[in-house]
Protein backbone atom coordinates (compact mmCIF):
# COMPACT_ATOMS: atom_id res chain seq x y z
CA UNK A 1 4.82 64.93 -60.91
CA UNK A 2 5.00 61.29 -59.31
CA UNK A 3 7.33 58.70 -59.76
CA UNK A 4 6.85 54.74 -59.95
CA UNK A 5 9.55 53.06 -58.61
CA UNK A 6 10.65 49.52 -59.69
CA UNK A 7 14.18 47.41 -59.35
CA UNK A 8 15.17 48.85 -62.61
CA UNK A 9 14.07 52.63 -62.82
CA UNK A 10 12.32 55.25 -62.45
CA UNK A 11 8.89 56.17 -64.94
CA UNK A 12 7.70 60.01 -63.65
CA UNK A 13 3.79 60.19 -64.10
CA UNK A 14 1.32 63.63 -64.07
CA UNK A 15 -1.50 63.56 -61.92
CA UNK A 16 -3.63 64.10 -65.11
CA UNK A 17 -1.91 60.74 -66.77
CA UNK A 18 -2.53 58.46 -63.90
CA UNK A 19 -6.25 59.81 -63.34
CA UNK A 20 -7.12 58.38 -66.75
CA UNK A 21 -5.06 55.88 -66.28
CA UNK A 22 -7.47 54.96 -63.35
CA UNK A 23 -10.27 55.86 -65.11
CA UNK A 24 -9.52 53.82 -68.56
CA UNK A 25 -9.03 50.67 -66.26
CA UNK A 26 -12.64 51.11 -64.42
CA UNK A 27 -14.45 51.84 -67.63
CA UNK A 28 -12.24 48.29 -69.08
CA UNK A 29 -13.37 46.75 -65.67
CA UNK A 30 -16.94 47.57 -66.67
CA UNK A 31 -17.27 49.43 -63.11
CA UNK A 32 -20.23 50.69 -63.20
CA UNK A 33 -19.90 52.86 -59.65
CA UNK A 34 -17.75 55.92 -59.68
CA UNK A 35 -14.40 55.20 -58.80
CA UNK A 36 -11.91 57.27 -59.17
CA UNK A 37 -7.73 58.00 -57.71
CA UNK A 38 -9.85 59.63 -54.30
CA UNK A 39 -11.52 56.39 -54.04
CA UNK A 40 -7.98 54.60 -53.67
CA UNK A 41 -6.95 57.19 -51.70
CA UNK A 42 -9.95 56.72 -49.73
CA UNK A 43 -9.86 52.60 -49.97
CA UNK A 44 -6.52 52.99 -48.76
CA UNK A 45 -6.86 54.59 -45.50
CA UNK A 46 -9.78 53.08 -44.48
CA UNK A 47 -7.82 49.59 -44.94
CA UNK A 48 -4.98 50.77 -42.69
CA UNK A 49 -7.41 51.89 -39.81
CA UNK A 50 -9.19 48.79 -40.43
CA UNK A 51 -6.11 46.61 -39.51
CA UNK A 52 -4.98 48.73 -36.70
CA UNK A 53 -2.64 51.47 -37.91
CA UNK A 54 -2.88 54.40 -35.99
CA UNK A 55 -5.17 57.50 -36.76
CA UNK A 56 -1.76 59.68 -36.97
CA UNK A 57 0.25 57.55 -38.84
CA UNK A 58 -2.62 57.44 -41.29
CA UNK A 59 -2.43 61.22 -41.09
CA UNK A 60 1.28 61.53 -41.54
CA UNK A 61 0.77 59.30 -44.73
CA UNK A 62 -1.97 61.21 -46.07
CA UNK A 63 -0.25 64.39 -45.82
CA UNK A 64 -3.70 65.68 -43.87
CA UNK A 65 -2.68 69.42 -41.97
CA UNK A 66 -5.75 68.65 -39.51
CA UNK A 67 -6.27 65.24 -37.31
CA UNK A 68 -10.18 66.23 -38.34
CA UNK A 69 -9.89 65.53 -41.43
CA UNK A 70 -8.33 61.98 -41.38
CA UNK A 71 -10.83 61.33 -38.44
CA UNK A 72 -13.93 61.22 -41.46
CA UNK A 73 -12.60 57.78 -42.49
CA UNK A 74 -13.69 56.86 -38.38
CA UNK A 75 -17.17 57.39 -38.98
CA UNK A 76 -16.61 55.19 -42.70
CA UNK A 77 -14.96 52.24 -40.05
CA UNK A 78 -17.89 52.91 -37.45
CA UNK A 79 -21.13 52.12 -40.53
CA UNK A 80 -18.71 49.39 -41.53
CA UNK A 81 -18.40 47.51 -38.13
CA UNK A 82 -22.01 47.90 -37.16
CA UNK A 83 -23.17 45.93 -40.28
CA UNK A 84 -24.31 42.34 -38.85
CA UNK A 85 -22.17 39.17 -40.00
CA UNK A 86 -22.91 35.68 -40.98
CA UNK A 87 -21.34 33.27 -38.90
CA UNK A 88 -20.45 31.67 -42.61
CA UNK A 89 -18.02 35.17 -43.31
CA UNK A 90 -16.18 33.54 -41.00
CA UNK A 91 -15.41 30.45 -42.64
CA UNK A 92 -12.61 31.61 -44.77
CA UNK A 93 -10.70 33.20 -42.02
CA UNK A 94 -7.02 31.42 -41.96
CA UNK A 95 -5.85 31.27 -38.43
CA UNK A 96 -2.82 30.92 -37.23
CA UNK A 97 -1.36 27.53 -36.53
């Protein structure tokens, strides 16, 4: 059981309710690529080693028993980096003033 958390109270959730929850709002997307509560999971910690978190913070988080297994989403950061960039991604980059 899960709980969602707001300013006023608590809503508990089954794993089975939000997985179609997740899945009603891709097919209402019109997603056509699987996506499923793994693939947040995954988006998710791929995002925080992305920005700089720490590979064992990510693994604290995660609830992963083995540093191995959080150390897959390296080789995701490592195709990700190695893809060439236009100088125009760049362009909408705010920097600091």
């Amino acid at each position: 059981m899960y709980k969602i958390v707001d300013s006023i109270s608590c809503f508990p959730f089954s794993e089975k309710t939000i997985q179609n929850g997740v899945k009603e709002a891709v097919q209402k997307a019109g997603i056509v690529k699987h996506a499923s509560v793994h693939t947040l999971r995954h988006s998710f910690a791929t995002h925080l080693l992305m920005n700089g978190v720490n590979i064992r913070e990510i693994q604290n988080l995660l609830g992963h028993k083995h540093l191995e297994t959080t150390m897959i989403y390296t080789h995701v950061i490592r195709d990700v980096v190695s893809v060439p960039k236009s100088p125009l991604d760049h362009l909408y980059i705010k920097k600091p003033h």
